[in-house]
Every structure is written in structure tokens, then in C-alpha cells.
PDB file of N, CA and C in Angstrom:
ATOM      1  N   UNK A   1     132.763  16.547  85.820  1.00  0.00           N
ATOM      2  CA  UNK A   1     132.632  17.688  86.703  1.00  0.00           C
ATOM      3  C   UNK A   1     133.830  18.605  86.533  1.00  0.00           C
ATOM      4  N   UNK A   2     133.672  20.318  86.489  1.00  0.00           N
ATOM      5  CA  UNK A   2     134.525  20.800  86.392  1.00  0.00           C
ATOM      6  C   UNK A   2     134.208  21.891  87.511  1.00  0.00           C
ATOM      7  N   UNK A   3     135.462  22.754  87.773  1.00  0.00           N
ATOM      8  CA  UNK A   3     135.325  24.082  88.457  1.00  0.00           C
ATOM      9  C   UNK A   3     134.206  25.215  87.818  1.00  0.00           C
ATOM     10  N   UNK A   4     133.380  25.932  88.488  1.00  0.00           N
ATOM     11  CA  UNK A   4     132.885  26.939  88.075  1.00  0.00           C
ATOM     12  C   UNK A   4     133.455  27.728  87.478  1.00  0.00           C
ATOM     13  N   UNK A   5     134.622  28.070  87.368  1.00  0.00           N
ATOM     14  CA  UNK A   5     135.437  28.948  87.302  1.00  0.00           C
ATOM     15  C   UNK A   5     136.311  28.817  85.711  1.00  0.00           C
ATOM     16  N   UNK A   6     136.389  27.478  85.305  1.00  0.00           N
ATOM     17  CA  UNK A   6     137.080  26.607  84.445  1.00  0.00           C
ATOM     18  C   UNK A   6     135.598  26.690  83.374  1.00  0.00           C
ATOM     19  N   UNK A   7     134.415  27.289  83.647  1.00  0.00           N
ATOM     20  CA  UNK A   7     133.418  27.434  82.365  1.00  0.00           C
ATOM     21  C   UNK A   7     133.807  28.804  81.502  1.00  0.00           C
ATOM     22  N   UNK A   8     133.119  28.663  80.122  1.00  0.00           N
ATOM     23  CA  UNK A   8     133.274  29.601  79.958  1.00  0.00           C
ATOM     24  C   UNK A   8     132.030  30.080  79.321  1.00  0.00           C
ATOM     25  N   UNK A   9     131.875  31.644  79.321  1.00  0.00           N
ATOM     26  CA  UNK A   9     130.542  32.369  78.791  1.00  0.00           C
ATOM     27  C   UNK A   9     129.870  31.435  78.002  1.00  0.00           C
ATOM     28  N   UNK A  10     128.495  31.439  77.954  1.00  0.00           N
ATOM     29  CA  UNK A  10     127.373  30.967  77.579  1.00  0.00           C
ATOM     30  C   UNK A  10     127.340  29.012  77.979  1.00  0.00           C
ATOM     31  N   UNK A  11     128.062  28.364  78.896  1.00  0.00           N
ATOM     32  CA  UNK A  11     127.757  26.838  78.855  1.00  0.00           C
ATOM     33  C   UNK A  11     126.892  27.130  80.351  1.00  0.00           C
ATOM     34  N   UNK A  12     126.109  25.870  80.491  1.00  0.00           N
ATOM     35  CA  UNK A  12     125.119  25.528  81.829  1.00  0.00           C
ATOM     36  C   UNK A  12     125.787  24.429  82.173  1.00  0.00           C
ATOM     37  N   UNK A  13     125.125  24.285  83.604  1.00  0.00           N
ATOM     38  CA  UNK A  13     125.717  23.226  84.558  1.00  0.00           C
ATOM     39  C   UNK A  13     124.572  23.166  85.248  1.00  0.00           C
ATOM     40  N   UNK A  14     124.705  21.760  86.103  1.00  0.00           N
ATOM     41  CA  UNK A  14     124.300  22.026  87.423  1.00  0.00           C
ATOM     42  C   UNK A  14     125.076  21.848  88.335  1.00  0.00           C
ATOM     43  N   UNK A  15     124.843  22.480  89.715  1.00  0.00           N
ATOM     44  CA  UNK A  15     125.521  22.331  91.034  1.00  0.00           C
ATOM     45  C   UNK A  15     125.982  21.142  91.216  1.00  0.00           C
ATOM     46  N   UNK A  16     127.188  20.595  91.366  1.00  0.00           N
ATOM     47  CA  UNK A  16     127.088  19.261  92.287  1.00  0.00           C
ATOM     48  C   UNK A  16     127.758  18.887  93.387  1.00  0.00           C
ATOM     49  N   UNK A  17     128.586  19.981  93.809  1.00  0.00           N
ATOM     50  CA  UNK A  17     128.886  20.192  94.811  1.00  0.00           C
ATOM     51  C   UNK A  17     129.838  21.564  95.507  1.00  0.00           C
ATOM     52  N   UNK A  18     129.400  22.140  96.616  1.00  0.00           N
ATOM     53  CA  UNK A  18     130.341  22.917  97.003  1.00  0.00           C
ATOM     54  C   UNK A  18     131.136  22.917  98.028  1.00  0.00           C
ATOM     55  N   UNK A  19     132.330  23.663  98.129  1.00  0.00           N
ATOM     56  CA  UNK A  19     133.062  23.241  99.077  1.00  0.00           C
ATOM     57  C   UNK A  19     133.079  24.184  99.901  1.00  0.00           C
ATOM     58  N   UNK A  20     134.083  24.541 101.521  1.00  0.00           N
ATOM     59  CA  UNK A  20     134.145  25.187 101.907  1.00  0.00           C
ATOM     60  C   UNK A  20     134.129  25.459 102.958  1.00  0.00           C
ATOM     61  N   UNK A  21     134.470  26.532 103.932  1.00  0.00           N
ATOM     62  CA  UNK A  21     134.418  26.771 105.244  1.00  0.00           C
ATOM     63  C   UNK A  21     132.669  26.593 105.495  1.00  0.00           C
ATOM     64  N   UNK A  22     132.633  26.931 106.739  1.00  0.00           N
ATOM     65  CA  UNK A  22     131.348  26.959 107.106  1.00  0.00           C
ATOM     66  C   UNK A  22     130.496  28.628 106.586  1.00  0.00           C
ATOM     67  N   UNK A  23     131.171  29.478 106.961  1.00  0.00           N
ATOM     68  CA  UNK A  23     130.945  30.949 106.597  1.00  0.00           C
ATOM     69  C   UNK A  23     130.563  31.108 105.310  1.00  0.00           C
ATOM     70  N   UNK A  24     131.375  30.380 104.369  1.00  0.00           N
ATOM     71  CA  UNK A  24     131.144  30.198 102.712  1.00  0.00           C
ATOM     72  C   UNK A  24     129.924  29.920 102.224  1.00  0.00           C
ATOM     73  N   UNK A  25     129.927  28.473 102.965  1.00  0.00           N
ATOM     74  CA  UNK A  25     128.710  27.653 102.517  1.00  0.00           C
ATOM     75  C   UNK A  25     127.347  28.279 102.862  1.00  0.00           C
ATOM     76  N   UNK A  26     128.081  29.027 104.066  1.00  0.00           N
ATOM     77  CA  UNK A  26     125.655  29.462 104.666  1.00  0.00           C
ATOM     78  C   UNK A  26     125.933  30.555 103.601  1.00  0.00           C
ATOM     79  N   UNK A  27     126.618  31.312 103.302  1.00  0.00           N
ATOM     80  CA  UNK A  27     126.436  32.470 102.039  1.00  0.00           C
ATOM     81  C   UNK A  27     126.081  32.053 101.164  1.00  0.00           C
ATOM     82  N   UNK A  28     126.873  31.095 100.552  1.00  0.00           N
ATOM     83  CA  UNK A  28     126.482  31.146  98.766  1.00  0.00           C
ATOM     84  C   UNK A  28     125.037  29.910  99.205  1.00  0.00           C
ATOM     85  N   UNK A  29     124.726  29.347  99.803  1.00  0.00           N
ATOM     86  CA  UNK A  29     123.402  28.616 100.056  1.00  0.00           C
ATOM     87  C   UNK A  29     122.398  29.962 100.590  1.00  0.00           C
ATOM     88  N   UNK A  30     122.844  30.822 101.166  1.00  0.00           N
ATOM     89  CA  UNK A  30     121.694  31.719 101.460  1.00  0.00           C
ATOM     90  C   UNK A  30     121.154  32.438  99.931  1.00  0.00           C
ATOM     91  N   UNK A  31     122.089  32.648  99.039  1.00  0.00           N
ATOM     92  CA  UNK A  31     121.354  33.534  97.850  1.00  0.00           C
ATOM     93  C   UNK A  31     120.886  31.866  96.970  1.00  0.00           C
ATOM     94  N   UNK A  32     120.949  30.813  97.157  1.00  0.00           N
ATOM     95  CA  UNK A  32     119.838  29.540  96.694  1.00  0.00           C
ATOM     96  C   UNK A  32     120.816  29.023  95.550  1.00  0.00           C
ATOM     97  N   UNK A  33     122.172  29.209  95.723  1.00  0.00           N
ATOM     98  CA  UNK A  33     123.176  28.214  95.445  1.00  0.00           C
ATOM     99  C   UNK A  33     123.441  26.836  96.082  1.00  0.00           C
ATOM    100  N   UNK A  34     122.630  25.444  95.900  1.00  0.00           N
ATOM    101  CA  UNK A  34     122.660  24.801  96.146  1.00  0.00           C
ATOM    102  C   UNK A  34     122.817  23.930  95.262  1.00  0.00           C
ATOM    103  N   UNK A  35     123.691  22.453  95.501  1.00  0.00           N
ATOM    104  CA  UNK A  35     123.579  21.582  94.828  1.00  0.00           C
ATOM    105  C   UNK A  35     122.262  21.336  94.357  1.00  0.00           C
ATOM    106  N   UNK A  36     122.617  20.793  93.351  1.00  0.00           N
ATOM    107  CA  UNK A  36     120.935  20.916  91.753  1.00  0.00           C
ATOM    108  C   UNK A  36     120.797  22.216  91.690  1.00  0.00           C
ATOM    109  N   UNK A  37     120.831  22.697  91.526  1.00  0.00           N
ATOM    110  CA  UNK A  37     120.942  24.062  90.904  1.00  0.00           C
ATOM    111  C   UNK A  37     120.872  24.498  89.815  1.00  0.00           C
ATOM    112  N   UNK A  38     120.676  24.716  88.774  1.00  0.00           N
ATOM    113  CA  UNK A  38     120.906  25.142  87.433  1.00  0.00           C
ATOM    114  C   UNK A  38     121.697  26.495  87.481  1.00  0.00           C
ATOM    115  N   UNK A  39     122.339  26.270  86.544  1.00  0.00           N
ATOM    116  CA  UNK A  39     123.552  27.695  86.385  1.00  0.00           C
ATOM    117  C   UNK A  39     123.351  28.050  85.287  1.00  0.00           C
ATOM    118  N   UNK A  40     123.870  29.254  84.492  1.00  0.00           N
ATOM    119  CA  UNK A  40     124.114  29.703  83.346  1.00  0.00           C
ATOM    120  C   UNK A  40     125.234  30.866  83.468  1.00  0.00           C
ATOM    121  N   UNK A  41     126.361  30.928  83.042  1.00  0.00           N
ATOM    122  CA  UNK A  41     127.607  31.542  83.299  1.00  0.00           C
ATOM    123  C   UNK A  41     127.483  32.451  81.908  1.00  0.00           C
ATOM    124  N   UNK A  42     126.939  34.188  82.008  1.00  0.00           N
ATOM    125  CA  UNK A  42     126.804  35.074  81.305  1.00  0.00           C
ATOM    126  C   UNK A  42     128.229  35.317  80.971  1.00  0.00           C
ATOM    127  N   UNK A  43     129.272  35.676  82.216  1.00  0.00           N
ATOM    128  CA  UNK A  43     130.344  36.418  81.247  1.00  0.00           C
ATOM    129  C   UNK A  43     131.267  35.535  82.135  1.00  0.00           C
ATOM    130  N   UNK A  44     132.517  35.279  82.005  1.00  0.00           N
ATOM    131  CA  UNK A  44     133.953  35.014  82.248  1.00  0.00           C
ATOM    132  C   UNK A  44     134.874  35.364  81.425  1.00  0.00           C
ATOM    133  N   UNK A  45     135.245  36.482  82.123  1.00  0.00           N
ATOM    134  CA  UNK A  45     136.864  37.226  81.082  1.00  0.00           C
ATOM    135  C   UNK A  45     137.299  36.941  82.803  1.00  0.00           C
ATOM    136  N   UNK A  46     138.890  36.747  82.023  1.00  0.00           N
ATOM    137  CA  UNK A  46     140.265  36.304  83.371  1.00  0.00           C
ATOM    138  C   UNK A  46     140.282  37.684  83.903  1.00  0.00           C
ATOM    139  N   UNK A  47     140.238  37.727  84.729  1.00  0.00           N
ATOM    140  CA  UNK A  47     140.854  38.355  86.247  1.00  0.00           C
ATOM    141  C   UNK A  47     140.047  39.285  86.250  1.00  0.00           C
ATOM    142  N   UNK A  48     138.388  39.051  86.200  1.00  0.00           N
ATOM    143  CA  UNK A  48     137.042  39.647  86.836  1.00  0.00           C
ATOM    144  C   UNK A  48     136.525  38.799  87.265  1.00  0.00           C
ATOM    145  N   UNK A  49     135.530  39.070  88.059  1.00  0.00           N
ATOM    146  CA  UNK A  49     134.240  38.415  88.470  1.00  0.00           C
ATOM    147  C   UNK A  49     133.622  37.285  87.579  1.00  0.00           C
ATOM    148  N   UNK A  50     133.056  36.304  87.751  1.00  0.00           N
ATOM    149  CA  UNK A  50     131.843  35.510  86.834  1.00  0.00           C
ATOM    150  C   UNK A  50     130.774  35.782  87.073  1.00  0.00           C
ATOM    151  N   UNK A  51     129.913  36.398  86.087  1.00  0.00           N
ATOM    152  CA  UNK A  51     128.786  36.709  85.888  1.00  0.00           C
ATOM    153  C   UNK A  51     127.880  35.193  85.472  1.00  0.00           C
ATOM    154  N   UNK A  52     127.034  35.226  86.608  1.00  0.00           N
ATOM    155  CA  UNK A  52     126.008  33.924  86.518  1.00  0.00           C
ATOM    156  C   UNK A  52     124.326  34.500  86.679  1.00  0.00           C
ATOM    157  N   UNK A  53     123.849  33.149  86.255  1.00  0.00           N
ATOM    158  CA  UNK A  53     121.761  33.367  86.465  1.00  0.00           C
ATOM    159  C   UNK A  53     121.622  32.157  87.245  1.00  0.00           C
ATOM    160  N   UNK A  54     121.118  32.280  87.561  1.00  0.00           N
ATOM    161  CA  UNK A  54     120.751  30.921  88.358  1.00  0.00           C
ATOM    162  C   UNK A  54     119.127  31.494  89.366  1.00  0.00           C
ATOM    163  N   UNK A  55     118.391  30.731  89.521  1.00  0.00           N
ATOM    164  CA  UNK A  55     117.247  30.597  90.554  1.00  0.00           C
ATOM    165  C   UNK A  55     116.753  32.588  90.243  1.00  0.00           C
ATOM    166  N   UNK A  56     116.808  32.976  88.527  1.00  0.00           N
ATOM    167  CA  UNK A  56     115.652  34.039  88.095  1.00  0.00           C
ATOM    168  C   UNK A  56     116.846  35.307  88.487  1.00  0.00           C
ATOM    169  N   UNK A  57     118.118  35.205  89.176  1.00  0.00           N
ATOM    170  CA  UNK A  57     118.625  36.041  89.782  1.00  0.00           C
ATOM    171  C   UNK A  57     120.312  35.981  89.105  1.00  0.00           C
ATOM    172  N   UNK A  58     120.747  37.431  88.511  1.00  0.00           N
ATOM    173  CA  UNK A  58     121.985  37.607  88.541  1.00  0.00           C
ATOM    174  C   UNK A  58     122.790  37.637  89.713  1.00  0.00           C
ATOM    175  N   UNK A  59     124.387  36.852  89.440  1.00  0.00           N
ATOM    176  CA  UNK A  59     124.852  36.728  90.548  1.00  0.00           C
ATOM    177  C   UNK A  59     126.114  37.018  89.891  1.00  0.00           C
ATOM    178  N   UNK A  60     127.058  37.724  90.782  1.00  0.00           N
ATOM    179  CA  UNK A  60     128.794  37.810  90.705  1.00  0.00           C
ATOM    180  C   UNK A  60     129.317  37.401  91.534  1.00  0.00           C
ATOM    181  N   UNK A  61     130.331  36.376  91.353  1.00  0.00           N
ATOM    182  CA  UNK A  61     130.948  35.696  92.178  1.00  0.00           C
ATOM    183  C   UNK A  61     132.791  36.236  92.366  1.00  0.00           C
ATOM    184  N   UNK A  62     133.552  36.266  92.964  1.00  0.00           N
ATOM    185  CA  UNK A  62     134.905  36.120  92.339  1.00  0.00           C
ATOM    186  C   UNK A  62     135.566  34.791  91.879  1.00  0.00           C
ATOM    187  N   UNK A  63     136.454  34.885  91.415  1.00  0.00           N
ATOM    188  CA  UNK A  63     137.177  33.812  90.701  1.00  0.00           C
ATOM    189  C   UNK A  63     137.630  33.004  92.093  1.00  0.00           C
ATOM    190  N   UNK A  64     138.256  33.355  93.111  1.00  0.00           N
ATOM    191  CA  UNK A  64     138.072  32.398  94.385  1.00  0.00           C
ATOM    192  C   UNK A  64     136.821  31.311  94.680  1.00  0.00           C
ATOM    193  N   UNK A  65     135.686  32.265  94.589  1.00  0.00           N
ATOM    194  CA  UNK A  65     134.567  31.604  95.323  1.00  0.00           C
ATOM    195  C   UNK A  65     134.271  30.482  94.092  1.00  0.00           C
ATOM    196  N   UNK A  66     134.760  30.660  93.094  1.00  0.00           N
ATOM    197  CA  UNK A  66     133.958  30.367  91.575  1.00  0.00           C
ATOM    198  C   UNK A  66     134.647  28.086  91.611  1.00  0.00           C
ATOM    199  N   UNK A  67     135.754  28.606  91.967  1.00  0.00           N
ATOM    200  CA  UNK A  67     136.656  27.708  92.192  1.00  0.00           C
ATOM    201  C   UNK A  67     135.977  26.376  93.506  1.00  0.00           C
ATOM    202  N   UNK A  68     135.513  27.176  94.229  1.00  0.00           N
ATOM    203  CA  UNK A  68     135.316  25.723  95.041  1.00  0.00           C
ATOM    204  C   UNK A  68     133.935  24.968  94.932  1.00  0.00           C
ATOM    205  N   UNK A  69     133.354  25.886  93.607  1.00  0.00           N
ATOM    206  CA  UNK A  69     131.855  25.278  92.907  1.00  0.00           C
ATOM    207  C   UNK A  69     132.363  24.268  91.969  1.00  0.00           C
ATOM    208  N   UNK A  70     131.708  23.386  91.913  1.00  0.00           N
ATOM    209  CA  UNK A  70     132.065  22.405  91.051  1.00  0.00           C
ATOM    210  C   UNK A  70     130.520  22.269  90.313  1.00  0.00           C
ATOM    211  N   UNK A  71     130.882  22.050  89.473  1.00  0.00           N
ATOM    212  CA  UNK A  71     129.379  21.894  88.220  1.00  0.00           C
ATOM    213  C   UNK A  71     129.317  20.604  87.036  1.00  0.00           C
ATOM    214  N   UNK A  72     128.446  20.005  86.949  1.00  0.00           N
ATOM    215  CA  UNK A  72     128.171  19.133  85.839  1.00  0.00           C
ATOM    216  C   UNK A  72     127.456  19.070  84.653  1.00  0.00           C
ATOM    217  N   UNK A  73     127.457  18.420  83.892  1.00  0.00           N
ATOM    218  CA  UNK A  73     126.491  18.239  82.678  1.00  0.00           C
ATOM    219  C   UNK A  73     126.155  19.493  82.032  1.00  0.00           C
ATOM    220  N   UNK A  74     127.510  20.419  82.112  1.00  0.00           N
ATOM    221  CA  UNK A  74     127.926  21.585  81.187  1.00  0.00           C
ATOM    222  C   UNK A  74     127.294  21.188  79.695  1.00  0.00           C
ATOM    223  N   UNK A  75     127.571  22.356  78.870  1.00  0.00           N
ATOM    224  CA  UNK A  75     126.836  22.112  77.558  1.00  0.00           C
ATOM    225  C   UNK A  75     126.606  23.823  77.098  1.00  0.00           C
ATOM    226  N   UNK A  76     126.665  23.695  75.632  1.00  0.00           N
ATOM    227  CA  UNK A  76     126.185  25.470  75.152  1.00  0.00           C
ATOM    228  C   UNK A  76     124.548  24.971  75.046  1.00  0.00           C
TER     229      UNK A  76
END
């Protein structure tokens, strides 16, 4: 398992866990970021946003939020 944040352009994951305040969690679970999840991390250049797909839908995260996603069974 690594940080979301710690991928880089073009590897997949899935969700396996997130962390977080309460405020955090109903957000990134309201756009269908949930553990099992499938990810695909389009872009990561340092000190922008991560560009992700997940559940048919582009998503930008910041490098904060990216950090308390943790993801598994990465792979190109």
C-alpha cells in the first residue's frame, strides 16, 4: 500500500483505505471515492493537483487530500 499521492502518471490502484476528519471523508465518499474503488492517476507533476478517473468521472484532488488516500495493487 502506498499514498495516492506517492503514484505516479499512468499506474492503477485500488482504494484501501481513507483517512480523515469527518468533513473529509463525507466529501471524497460523496463524489464515490470509496474503498474498492478503482483509480487511474492521469497526471502527477509536484506541486499541482492529481489528476484521477475513477467511477467514469475525472477528478482533481490536491496533494493534501491525495496523501491521506492510500491505494493498492498499483501497476502500469
Amino acid at each position: 500500500m502506498k499514498k495516492l499521492s506517492e503514484t505516479s502518471s499512468g499506474e492503477r490502484g485500488i482504494i484501501c483505505d481513507i483517512e480523515g476528519d469527518t468533513r473529509f471523508l463525507s466529501r471524497i465518499t460523496s463524489i464515490g471515492m470509496t474503498p474498492g474503488c478503482p483509480v487511474t492517476v492521469l497526471q502527477n507533476e509536484r506541486k499541482r493537483p492529481l489528476l484521477l478517473f475513477s467511477r467514469d468521472s475525472m477528478i482533481a484532488l490536491n496533494r493534501e487530500e491525495c496523501g491521506k488516500i492510500m491505494i493498492g495493487g498499483t501497476g502500469k
